[in-house]
Protein backbone atom coordinates (compact mmCIF):
# COMPACT_ATOMS: atom_id res chain seq x y z
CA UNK A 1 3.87 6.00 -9.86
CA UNK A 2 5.11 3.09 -11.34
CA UNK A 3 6.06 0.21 -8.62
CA UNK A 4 8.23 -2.49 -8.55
CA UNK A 5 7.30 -5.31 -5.62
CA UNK A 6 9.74 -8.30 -5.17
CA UNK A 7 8.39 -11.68 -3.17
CA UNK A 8 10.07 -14.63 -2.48
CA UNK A 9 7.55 -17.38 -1.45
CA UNK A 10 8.62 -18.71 1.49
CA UNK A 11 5.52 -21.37 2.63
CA UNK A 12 1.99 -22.29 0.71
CA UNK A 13 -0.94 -19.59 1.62
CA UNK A 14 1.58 -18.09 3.99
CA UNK A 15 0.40 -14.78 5.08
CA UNK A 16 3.07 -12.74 3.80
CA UNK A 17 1.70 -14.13 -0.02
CA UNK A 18 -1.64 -12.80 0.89
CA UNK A 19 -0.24 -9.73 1.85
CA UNK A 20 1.76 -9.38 -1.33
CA UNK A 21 -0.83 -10.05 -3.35
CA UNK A 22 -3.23 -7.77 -1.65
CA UNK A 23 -0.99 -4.77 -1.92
CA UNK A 24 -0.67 -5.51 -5.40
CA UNK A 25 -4.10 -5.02 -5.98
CA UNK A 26 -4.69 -1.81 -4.10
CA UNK A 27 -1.72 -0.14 -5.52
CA UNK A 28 -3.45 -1.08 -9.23
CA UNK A 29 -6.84 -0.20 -7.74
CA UNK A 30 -5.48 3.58 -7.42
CA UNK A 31 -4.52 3.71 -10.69
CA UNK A 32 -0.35 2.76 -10.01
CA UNK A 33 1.50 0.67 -12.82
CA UNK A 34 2.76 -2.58 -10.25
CA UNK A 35 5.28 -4.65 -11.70
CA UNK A 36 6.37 -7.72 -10.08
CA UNK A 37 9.03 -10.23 -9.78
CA UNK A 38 8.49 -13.52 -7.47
CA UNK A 39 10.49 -16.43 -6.62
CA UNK A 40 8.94 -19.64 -5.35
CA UNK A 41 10.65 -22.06 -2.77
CA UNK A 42 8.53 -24.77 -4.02
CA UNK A 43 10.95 -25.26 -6.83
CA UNK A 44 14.01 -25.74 -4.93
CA UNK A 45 13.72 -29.50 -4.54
CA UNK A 46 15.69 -30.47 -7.71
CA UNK A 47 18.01 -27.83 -7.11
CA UNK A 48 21.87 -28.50 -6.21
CA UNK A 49 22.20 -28.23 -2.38
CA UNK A 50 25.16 -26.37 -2.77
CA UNK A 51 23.62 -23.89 -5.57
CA UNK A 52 20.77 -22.76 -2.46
CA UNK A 53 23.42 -22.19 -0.11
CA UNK A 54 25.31 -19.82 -2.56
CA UNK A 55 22.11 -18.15 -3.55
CA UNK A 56 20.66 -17.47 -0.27
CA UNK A 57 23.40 -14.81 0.60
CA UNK A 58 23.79 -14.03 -2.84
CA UNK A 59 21.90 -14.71 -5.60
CA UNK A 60 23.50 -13.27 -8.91
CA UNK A 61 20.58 -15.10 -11.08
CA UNK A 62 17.69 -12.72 -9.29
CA UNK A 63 20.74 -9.98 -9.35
CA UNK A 64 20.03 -10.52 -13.57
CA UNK A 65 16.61 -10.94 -13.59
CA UNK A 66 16.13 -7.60 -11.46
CA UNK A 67 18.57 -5.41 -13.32
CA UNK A 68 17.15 -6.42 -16.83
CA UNK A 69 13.37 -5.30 -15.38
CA UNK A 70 14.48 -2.49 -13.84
CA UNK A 71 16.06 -1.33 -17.15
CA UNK A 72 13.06 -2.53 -19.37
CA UNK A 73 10.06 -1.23 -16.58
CA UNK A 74 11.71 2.22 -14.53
CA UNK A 75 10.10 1.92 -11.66
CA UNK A 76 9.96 5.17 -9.35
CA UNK A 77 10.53 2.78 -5.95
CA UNK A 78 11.33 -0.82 -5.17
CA UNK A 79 9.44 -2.61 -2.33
CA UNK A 80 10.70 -5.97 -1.27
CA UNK A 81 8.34 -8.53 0.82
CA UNK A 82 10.53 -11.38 1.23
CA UNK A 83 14.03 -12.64 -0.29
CA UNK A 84 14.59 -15.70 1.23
CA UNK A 85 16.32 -18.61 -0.41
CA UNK A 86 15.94 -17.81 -3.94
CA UNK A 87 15.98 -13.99 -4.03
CA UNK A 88 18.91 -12.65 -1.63
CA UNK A 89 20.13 -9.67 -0.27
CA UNK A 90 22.01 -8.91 -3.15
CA UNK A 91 18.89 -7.99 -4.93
CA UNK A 92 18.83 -4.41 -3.20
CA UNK A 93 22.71 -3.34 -4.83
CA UNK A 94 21.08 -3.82 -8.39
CA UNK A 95 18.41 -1.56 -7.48
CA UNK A 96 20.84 1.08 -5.23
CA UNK A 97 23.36 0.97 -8.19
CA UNK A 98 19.93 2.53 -10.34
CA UNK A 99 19.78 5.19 -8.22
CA UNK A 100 15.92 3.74 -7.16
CA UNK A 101 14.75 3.74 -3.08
CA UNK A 102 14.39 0.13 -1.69
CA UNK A 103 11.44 -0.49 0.73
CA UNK A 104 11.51 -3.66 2.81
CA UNK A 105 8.96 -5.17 4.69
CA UNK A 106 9.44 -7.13 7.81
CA UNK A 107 7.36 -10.08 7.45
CA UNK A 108 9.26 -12.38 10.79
CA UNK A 109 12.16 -11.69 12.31
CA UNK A 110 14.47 -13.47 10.19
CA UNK A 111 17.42 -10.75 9.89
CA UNK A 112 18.02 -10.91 13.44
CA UNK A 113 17.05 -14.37 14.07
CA UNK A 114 18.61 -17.93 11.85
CA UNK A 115 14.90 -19.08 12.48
CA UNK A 116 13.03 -16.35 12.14
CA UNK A 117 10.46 -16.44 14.91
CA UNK A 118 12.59 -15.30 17.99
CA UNK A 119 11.10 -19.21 18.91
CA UNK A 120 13.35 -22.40 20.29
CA UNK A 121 11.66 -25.68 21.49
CA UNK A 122 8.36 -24.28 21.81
CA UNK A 123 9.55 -21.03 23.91
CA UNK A 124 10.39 -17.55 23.07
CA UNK A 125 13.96 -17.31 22.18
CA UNK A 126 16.38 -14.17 22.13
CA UNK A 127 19.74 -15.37 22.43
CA UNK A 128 20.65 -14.49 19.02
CA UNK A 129 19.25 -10.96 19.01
CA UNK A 130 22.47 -8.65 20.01
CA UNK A 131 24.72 -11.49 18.90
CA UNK A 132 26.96 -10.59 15.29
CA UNK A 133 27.38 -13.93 14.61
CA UNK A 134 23.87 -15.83 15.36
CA UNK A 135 26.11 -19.12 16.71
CA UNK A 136 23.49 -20.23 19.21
CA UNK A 137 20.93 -20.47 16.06
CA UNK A 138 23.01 -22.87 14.59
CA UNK A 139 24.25 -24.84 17.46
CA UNK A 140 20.60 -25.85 18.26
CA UNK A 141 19.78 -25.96 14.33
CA UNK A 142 16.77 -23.19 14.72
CA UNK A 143 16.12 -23.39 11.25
CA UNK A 144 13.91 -26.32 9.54
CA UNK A 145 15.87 -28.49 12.76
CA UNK A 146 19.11 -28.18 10.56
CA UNK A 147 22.39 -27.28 11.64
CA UNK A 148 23.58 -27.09 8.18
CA UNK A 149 20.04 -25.11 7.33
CA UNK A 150 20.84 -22.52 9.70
CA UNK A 151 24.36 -22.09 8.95
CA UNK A 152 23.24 -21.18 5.67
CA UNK A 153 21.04 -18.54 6.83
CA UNK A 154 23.49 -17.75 9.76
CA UNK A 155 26.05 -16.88 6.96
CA UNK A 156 23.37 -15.02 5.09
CA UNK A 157 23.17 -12.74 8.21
CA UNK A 158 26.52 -11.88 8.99
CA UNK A 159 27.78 -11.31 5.50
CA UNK A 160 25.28 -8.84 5.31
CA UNK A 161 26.14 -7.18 8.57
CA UNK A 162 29.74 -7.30 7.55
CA UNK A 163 28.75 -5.49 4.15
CA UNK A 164 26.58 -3.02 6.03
CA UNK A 165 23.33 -4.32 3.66
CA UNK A 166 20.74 -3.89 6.45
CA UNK A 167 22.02 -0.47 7.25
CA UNK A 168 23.16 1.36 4.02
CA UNK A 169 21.45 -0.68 1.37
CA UNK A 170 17.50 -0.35 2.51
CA UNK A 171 16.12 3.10 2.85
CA UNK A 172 12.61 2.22 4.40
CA UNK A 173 11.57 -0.81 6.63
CA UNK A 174 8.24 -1.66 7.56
CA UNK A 175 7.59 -3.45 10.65
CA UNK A 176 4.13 -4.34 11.31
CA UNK A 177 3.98 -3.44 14.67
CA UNK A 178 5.39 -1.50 17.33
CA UNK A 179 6.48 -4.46 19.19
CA UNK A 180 8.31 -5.78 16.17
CA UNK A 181 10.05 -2.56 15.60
CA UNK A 182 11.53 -2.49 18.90
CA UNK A 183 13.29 -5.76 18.43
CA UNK A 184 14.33 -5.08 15.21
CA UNK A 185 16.31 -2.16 16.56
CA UNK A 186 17.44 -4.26 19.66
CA UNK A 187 18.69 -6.80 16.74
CA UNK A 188 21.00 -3.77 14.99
CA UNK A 189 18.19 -2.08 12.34
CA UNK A 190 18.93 1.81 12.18
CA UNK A 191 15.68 2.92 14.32
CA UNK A 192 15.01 6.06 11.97
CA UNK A 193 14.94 3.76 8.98
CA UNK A 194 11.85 1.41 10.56
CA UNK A 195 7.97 2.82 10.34
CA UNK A 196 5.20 0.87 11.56
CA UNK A 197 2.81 -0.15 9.11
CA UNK A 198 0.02 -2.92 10.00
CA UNK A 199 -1.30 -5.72 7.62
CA UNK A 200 -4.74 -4.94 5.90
CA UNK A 201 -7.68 -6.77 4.64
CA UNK A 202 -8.72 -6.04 1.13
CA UNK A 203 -11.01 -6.83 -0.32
CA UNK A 204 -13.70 -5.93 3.05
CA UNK A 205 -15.78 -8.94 3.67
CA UNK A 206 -17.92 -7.27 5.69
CA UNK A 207 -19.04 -7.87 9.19
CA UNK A 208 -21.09 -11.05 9.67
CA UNK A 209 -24.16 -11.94 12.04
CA UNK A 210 -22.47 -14.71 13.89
CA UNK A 211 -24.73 -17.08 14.52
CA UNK A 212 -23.19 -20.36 13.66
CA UNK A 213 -22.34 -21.08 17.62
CA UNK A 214 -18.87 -22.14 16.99
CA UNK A 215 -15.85 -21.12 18.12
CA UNK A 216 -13.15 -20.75 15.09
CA UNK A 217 -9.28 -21.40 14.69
CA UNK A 218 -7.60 -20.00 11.33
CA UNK A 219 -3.90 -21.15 11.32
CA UNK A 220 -0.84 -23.28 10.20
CA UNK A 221 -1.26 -26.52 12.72
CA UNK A 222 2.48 -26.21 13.80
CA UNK A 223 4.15 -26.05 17.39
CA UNK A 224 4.37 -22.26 17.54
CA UNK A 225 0.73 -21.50 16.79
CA UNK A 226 -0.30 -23.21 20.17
CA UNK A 227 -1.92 -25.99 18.19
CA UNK A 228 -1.26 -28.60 21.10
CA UNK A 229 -2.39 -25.51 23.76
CA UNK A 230 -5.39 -25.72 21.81
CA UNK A 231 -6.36 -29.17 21.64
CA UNK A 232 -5.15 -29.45 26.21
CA UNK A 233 -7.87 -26.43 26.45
CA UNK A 234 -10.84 -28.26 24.34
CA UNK A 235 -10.36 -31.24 26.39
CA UNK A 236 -11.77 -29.04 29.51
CA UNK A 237 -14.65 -27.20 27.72
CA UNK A 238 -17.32 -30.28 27.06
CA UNK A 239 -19.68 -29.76 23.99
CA UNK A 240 -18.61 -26.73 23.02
CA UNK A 241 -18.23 -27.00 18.69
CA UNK A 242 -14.77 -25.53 17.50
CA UNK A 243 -14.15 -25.66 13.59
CA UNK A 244 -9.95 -25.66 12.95
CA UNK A 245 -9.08 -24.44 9.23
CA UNK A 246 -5.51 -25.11 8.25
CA UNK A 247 -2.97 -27.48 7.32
CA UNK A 248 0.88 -28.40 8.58
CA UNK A 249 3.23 -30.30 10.38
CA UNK A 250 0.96 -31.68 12.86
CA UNK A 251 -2.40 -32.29 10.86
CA UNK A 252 -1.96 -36.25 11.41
CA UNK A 253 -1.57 -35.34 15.20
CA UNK A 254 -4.18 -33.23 15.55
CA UNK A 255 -6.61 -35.71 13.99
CA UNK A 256 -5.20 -38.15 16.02
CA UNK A 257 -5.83 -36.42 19.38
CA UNK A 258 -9.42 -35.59 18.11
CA UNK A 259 -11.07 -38.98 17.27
CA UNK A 260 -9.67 -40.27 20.22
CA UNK A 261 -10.43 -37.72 23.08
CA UNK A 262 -13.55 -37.52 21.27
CA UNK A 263 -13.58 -33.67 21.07
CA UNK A 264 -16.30 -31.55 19.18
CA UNK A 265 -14.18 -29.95 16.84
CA UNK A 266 -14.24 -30.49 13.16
CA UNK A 267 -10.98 -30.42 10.80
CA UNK A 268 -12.09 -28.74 8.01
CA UNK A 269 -7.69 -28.30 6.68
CA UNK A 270 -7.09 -25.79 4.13
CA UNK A 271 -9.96 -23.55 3.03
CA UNK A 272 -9.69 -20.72 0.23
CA UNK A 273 -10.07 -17.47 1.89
CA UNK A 274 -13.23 -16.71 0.66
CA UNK A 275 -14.60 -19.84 2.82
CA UNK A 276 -12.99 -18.43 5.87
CA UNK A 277 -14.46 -15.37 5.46
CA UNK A 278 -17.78 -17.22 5.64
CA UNK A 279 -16.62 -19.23 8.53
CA UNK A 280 -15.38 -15.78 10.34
CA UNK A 281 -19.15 -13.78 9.92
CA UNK A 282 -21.00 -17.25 11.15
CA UNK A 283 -18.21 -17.94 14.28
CA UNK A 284 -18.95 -16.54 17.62
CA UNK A 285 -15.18 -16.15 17.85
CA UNK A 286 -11.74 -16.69 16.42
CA UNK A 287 -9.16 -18.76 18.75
CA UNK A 288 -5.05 -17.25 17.98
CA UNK A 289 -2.99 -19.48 20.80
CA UNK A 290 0.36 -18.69 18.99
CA UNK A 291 3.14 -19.25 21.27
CA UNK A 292 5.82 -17.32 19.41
CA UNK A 293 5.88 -13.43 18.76
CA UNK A 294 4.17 -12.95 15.39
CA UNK A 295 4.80 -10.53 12.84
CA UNK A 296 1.06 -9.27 12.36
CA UNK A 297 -1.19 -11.97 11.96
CA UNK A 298 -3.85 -11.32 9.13
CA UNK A 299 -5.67 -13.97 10.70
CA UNK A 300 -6.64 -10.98 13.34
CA UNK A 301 -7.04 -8.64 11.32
CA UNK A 302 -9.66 -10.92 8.95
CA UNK A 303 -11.46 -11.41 12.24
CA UNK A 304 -11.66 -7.64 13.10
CA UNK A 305 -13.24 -7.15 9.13
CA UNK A 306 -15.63 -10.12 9.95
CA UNK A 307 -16.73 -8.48 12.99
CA UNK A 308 -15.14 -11.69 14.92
CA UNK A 309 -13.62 -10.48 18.62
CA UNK A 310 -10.33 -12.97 19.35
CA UNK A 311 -9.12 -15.15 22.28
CA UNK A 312 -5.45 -14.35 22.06
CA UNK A 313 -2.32 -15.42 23.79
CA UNK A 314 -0.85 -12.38 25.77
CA UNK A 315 2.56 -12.07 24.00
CA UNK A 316 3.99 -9.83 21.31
CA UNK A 317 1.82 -8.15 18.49
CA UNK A 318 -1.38 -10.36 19.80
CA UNK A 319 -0.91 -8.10 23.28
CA UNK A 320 -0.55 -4.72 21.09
CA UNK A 321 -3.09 -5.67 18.29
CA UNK A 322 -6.26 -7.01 20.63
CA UNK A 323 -6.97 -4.93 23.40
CA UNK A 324 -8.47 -6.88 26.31
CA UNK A 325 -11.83 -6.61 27.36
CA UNK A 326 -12.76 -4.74 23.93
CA UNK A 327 -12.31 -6.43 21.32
CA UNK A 328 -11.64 -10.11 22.69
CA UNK A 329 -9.74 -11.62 25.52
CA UNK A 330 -5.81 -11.91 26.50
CA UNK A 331 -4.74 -15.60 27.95
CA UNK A 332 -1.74 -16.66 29.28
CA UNK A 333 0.57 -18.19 26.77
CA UNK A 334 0.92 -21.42 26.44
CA UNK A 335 -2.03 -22.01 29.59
CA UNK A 336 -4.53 -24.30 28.42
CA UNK A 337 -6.77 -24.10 31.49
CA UNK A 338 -6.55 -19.76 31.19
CA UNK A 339 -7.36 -20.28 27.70
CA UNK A 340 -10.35 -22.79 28.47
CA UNK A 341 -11.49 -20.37 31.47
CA UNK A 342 -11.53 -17.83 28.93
CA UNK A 343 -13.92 -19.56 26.42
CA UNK A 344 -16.54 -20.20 29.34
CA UNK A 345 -16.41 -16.66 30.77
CA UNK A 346 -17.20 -15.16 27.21
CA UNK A 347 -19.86 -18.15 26.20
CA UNK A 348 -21.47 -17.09 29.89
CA UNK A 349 -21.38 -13.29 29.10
CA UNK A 350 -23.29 -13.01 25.65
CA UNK A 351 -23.66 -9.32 25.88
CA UNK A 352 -19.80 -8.82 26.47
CA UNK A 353 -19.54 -10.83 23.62
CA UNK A 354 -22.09 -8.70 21.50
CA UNK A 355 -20.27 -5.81 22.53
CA UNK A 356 -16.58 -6.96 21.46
CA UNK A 357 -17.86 -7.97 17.99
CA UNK A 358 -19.17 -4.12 17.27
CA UNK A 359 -15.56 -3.13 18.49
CA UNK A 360 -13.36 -5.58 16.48
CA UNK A 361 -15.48 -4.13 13.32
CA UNK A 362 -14.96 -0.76 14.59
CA UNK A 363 -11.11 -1.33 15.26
CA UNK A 364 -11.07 -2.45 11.73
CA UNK A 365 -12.18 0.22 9.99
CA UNK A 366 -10.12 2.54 11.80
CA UNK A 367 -6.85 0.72 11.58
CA UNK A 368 -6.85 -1.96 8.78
CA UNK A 369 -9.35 -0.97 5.64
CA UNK A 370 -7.63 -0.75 2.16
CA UNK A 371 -7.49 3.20 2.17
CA UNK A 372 -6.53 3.40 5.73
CA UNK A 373 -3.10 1.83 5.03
CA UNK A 374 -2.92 3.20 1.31
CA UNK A 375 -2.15 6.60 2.70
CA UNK A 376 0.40 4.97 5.15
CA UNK A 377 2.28 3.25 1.94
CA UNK A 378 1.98 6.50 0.26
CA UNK A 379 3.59 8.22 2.99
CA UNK A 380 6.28 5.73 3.01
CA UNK A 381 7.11 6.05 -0.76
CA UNK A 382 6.54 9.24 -0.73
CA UNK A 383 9.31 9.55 2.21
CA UNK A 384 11.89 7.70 -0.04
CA UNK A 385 11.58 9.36 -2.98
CA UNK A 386 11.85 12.79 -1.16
CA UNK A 387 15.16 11.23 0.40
CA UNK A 388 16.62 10.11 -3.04
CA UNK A 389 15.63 13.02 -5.02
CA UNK A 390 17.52 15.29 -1.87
């Protein structure tokens, strides 16, 4: 099967990149012939402010570019990870006017949300969702803080609604949970077009033997990943050693807060992934405060692989991915002292703890192995083409 994946990257080592990437490599790894076209945000910054707007809702440069591969590389199906500024929704007409199935996956919740985290001054946000025109988004300036920004995308959204895109011009989405899906159709997606297929870790780093005695946070240090909820809950737990791998918007605060509370964490910022790994099999566990829904966080799932069980806030896919009690612990969003009560009761309970690592590992090679969610993609492209040939 030859196999055509599009990405637009959106935000440096985002997830959805590593995701891309990784699917890339298992489809070649069963013998597939992957061809790929990416965009990169990056390059936008001596672009014409005017020329981003246009693109974003239609881009007839990537419309080009697409066609011309298409025509040059026949691919059997087309699966899209992200299109967002630089790719478009136009993008899918090239390959519908080809006669080819488009796949989509749904990374965040951006088509039913300007800012695409269902997220608005630290808090879950929905007002948006059964909106056609997204005009509280833009009012508040959900994305980047922009009212402009969001416009943009706002107009994105409802041209595409108007055109029927989302509906008539996708054949397959993914969602990456079952929580996701059910907003998705709450925001207008046909619900017999969406499938739920979770995020994978590939290659397997194997389980680890945890003895470093550290706890272990793996994420962008931003508002929505409970960064601040993080730092409040290690000012309660004295001399316990937390190592915090990432970069972001807050770095300078969190480094801030740290010298000067005098907290036993380390800043270790970005770290390649084969570093984290390492971190992940010596951690006693991984710390995921996010305070917005998530789209599947491979974070998690790299934990589960490591043998790592997760403190978790109790909202969206964290609540469907970690099941409490097995294979780590559910906190209350946004609760620094329930998160801090947390890391005592599972430093105090080593066995518990024992136990939860053998059941992350065990949840991850049931759910999130390479082969495990090749047959699910296989299924899903198998699904399309059976549709388009019928």
């Amino acid at each position: 099967m030859h196999i055509l994946l599009i990405h637009n990257y959106y935000t440096q080592h985002g997830g959805e990149d590593v995701v891309f990437e990784s699917e890339k490599l298992l489809l070649e790894r069963y013998g597939h012939k992957v061809i790929t076209f990416t965009e990169d945000n990056a390059k936008l910054s001596k672009v014409n402010p005017l020329k981003i707007a246009v693109n974003a809702v239609w881009s007839r440069e990537a419309q080009r570019k697409i066609l011309k591969l298409i025509e040059e590389k026949k691919p059997n199906v087309v699966h899209f990870h992200n299109t967002f500024l630089r790719i478009s929704p136009a993008a899918y007409y090239v390959v519908k006017k080809k006669g080819i199935p488009v796949v989509q996956t749904l990374h965040n919740y951006r088509v039913i949300c300007p800012g695409s985290l269902l997220m608005r001054n630290g808090h879950v946000c929905e007002n948006c969702l059964r909106k056609k025109v997204p005009w509280p988004g833009v009012i508040h300036g959900c994305w980047r803080n922009s009212k402009a920004g969001t416009a943009i995308v706002a107009t994105m959204l409802v041209v595409h609604r108007l055109l029927k895109t989302w509906a008539e011009k996708v054949d397959v989405y993914i969602a990456l949970t079952e929580f996701a899906r059910q907003k998705f159709i709450e925001g207008g997606l046909p619900a017999e077009k969406i499938v739920v297929k979770p995020n994978f870790v590939y290659p397997d780093p194997g389980s680890g033997e945890h003895k470093g005695n550290f706890a272990l946070f793996v994420g962008r240090f931003s508002k929505e990943k409970g960064v601040r909820t993080l730092l409040s809950a290690w000012r309660l737990l004295k001399g316990i050693p937390l190592k915090i791998v990432g970069d972001g918007p807050l770095m300078a605060e969190v480094k801030e807060h740290v010298e000067r509370e005098r907290l036993v964490i380390e800043v270790l910022g970005w770290r390649p992934r084969e570093e984290v790994f390492a971190l992940m099999q010596a951690a006693s566990f991984l710390l995921f405060p996010s305070e917005w829904y998530e789209g599947f966080p491979m974070a998690i799932a790299e934990a589960f692989a490591c043998g790592l069980p997760v403190i978790a806030s109790k909202l969206g896919a964290m609540a469907e991915i970690i099941e409490d009690g097995r294979t780590g612990l559910l906190f209350e969003p946004g609760n620094p002292e329930d998160l801090a009560a947390k890391v005592e009761w599972l430093l105090s309970h080593p066995q518990e703890l024992a136990r939860m690592s053998k059941e992350a590992r065990a949840e991850y090679e049931a759910k999130y192995t390479a082969e495990r969610n090749y047959e699910m993609l296989m299924a899903i492209y198998h699904r399309v083409l059976g549709r388009q040939e019928g």
